[in-house]
N, C-alpha and C. Protein backbone atom coordinates (compact mmCIF):
# COMPACT_ATOMS: atom_id res chain seq x y z
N UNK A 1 11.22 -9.52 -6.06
CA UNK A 1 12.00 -8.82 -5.06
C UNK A 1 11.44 -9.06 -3.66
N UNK A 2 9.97 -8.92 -3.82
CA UNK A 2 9.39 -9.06 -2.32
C UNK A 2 9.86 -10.68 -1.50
N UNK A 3 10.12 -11.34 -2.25
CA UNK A 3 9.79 -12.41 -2.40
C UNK A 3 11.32 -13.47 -2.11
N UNK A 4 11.84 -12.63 -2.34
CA UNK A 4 13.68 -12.76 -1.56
C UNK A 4 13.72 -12.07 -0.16
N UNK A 5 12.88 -11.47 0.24
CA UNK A 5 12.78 -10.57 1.77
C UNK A 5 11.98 -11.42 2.07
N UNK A 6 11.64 -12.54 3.01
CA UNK A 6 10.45 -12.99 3.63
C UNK A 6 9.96 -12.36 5.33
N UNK A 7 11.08 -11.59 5.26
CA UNK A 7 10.67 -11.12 6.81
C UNK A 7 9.87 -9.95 6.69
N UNK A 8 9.69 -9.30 5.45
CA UNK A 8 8.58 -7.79 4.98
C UNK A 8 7.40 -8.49 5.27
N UNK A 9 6.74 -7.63 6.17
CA UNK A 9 5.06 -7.76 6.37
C UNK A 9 4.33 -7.26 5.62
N UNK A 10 4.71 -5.66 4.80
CA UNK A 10 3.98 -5.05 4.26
C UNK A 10 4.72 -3.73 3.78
N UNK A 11 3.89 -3.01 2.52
CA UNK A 11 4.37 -2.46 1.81
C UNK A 11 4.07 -0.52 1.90
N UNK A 12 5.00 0.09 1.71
CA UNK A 12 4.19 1.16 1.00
C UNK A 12 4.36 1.77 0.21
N UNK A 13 3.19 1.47 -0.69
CA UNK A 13 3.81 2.26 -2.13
C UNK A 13 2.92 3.62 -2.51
N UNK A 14 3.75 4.35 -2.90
CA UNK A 14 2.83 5.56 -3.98
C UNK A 14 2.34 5.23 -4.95
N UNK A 15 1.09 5.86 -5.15
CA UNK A 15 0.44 6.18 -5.98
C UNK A 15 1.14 5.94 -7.63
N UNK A 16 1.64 7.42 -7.99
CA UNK A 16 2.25 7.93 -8.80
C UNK A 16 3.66 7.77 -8.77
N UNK A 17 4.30 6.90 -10.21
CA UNK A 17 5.71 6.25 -9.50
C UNK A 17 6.13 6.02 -11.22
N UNK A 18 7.36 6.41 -11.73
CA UNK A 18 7.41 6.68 -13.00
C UNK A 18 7.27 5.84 -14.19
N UNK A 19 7.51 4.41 -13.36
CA UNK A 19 7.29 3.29 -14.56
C UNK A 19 6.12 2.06 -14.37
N UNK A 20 5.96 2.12 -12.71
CA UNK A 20 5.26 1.16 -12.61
C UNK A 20 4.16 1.91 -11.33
N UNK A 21 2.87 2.10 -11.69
CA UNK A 21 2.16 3.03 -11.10
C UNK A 21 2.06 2.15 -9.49
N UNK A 22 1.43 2.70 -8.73
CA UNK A 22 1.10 1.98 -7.27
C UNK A 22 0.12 0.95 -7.43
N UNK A 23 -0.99 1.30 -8.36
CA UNK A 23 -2.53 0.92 -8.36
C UNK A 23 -2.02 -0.87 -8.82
N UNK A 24 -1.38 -0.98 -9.85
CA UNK A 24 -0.82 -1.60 -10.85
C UNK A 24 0.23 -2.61 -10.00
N UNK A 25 0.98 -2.01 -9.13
CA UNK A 25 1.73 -2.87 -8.03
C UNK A 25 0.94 -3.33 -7.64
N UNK A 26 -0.08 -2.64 -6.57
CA UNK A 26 -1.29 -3.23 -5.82
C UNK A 26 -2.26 -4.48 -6.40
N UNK A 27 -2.22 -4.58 -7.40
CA UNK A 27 -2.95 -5.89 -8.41
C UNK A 27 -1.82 -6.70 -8.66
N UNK A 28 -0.06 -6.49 -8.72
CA UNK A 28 0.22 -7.41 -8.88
C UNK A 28 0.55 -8.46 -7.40
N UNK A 29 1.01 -7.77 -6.24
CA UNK A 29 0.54 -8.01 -5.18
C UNK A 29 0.27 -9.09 -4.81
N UNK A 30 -1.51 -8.00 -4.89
CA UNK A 30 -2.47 -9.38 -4.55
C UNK A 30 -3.06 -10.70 -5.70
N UNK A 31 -2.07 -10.55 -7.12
CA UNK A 31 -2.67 -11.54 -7.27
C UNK A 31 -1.22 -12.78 -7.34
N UNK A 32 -0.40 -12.22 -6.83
CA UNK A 32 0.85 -13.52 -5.97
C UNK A 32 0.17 -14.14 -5.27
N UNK A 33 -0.07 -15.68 -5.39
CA UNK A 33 -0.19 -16.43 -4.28
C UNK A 33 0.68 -16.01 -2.71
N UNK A 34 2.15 -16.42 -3.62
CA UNK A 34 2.80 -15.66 -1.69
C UNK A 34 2.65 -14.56 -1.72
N UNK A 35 2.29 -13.58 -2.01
CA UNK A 35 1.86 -12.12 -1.34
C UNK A 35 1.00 -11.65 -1.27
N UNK A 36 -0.17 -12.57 -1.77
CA UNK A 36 -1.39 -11.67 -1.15
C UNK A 36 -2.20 -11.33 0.10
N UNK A 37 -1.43 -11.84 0.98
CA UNK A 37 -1.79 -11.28 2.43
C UNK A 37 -0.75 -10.20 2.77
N UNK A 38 -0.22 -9.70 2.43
CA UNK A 38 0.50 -8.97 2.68
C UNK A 38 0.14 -7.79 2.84
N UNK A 39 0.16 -6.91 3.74
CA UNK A 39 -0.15 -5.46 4.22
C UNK A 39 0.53 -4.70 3.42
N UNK A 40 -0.99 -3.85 2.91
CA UNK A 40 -0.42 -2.77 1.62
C UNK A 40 -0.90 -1.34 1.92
N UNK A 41 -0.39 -0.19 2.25
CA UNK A 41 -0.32 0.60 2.61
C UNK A 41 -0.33 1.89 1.71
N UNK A 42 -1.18 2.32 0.79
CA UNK A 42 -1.25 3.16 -0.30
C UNK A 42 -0.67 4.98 0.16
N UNK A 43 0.20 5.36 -0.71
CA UNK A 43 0.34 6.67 0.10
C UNK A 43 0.20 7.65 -1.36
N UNK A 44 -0.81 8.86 -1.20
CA UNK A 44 -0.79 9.93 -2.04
C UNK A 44 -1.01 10.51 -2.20
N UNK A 45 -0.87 11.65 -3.09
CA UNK A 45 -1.37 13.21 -2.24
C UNK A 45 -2.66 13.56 -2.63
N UNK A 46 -3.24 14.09 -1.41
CA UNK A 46 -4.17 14.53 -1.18
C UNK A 46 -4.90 15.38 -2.62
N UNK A 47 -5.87 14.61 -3.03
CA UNK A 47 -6.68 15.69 -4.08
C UNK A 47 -6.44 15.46 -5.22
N UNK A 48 -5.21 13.92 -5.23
CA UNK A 48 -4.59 13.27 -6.30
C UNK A 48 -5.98 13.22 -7.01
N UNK A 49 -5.90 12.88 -8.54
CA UNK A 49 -6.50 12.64 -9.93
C UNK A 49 -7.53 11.22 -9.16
N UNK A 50 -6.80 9.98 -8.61
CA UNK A 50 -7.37 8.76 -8.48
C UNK A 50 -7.87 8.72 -7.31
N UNK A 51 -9.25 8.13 -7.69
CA UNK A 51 -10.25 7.81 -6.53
C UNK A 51 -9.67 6.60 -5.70
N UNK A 52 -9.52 7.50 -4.26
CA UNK A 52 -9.97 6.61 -3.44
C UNK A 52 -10.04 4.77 -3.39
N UNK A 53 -11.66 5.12 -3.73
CA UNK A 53 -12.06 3.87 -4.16
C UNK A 53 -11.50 2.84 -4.80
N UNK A 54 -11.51 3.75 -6.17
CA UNK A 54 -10.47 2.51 -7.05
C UNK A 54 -8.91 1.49 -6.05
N UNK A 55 -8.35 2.62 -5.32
CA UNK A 55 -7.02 2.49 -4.53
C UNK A 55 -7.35 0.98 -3.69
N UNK A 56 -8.51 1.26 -3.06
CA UNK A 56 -9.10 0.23 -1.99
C UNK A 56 -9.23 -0.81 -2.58
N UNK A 57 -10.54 -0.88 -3.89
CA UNK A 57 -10.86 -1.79 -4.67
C UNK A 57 -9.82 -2.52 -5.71
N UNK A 58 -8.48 -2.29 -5.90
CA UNK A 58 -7.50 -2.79 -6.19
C UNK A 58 -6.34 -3.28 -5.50
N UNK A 59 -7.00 -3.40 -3.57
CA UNK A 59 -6.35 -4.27 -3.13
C UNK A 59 -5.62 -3.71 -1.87
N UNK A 60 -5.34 -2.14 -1.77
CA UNK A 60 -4.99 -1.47 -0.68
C UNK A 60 -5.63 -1.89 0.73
N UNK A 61 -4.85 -2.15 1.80
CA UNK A 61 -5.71 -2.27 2.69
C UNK A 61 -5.95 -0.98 3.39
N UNK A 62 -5.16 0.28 3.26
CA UNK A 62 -5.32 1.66 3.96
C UNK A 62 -4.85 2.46 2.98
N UNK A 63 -4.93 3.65 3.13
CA UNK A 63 -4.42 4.97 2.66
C UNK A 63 -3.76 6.04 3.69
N UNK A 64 -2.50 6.30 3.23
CA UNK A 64 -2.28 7.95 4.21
C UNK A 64 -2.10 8.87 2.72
N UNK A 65 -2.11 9.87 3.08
CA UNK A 65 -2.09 10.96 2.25
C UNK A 65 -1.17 11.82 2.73
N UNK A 66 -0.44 12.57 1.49
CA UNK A 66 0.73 13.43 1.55
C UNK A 66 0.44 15.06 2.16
N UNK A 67 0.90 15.44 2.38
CA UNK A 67 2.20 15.44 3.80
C UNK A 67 1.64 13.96 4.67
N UNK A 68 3.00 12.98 4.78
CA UNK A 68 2.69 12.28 6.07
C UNK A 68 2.88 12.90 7.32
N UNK A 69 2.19 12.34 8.15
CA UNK A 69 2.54 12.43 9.51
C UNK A 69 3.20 11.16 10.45
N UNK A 70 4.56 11.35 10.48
CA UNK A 70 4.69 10.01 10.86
C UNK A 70 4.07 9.40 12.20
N UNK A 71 3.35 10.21 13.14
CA UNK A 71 2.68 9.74 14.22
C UNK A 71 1.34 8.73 13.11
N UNK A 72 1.03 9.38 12.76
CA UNK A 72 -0.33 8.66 11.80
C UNK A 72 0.34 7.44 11.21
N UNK A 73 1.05 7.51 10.08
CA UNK A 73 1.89 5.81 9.27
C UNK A 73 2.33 5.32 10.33
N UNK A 74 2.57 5.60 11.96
CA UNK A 74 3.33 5.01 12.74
C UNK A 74 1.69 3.99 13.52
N UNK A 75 0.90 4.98 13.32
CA UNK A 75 -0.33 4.30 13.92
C UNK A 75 -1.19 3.25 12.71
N UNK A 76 -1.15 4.01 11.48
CA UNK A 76 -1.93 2.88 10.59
C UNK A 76 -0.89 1.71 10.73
N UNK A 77 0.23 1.43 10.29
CA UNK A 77 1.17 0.76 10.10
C UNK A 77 0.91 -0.50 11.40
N UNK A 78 0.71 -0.10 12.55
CA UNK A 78 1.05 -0.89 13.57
C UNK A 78 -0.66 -1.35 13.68
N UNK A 79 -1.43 -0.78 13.19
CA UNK A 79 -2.99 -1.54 13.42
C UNK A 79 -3.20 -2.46 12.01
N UNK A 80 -2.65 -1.85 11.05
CA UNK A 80 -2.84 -3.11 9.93
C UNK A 80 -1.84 -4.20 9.97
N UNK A 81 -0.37 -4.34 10.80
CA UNK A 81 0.13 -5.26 10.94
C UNK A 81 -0.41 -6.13 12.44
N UNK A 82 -0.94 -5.36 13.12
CA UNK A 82 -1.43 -5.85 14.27
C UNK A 82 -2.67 -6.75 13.94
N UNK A 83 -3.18 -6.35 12.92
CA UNK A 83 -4.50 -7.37 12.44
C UNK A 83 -4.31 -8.82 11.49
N UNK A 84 -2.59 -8.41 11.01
CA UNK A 84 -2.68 -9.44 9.88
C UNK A 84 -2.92 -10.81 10.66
């Protein structure tokens, strides 16, 4: 799907998602040749079950956490595409 859009810079997915988890997107992702530069943007709620860590270490380049603030996704969003 990503992959018929070539003008998407980057993604954001949840966490917790009923068939195909975020973490699990996030590995398939990055291990696409064409998509693994792609800006990945992890979003989930706060105090969720899954570390952090793991989120990062499977390829996330940021995290926001639920409630968004769209001033905040408006600021991560534009510094992780500003870096790609």
């Amino acid at each position: 799907m990503l992959l018929s859009h070539p003008m998407i810079s980057g993604v954001i997915t949840d966490i917790q998602m009923p068939e195909l988890n975020g973490i699990e997107l996030i590995k398939l992702i990055r291990n696409d040749a064409n998509l693994k530069d792609m800006v990945i943007l992890a979003n989930t709620q706060f105090g969720q079950d899954y570390p952090i860590q793991e989120i990062i270490n499977a390829g996330a380049d940021d995290m926001i956490f639920k409630p968004i603030s769209s001033t905040i996704l408006r600021k991560r969003l534009h510094n992780l595409l500003r870096n790609q």
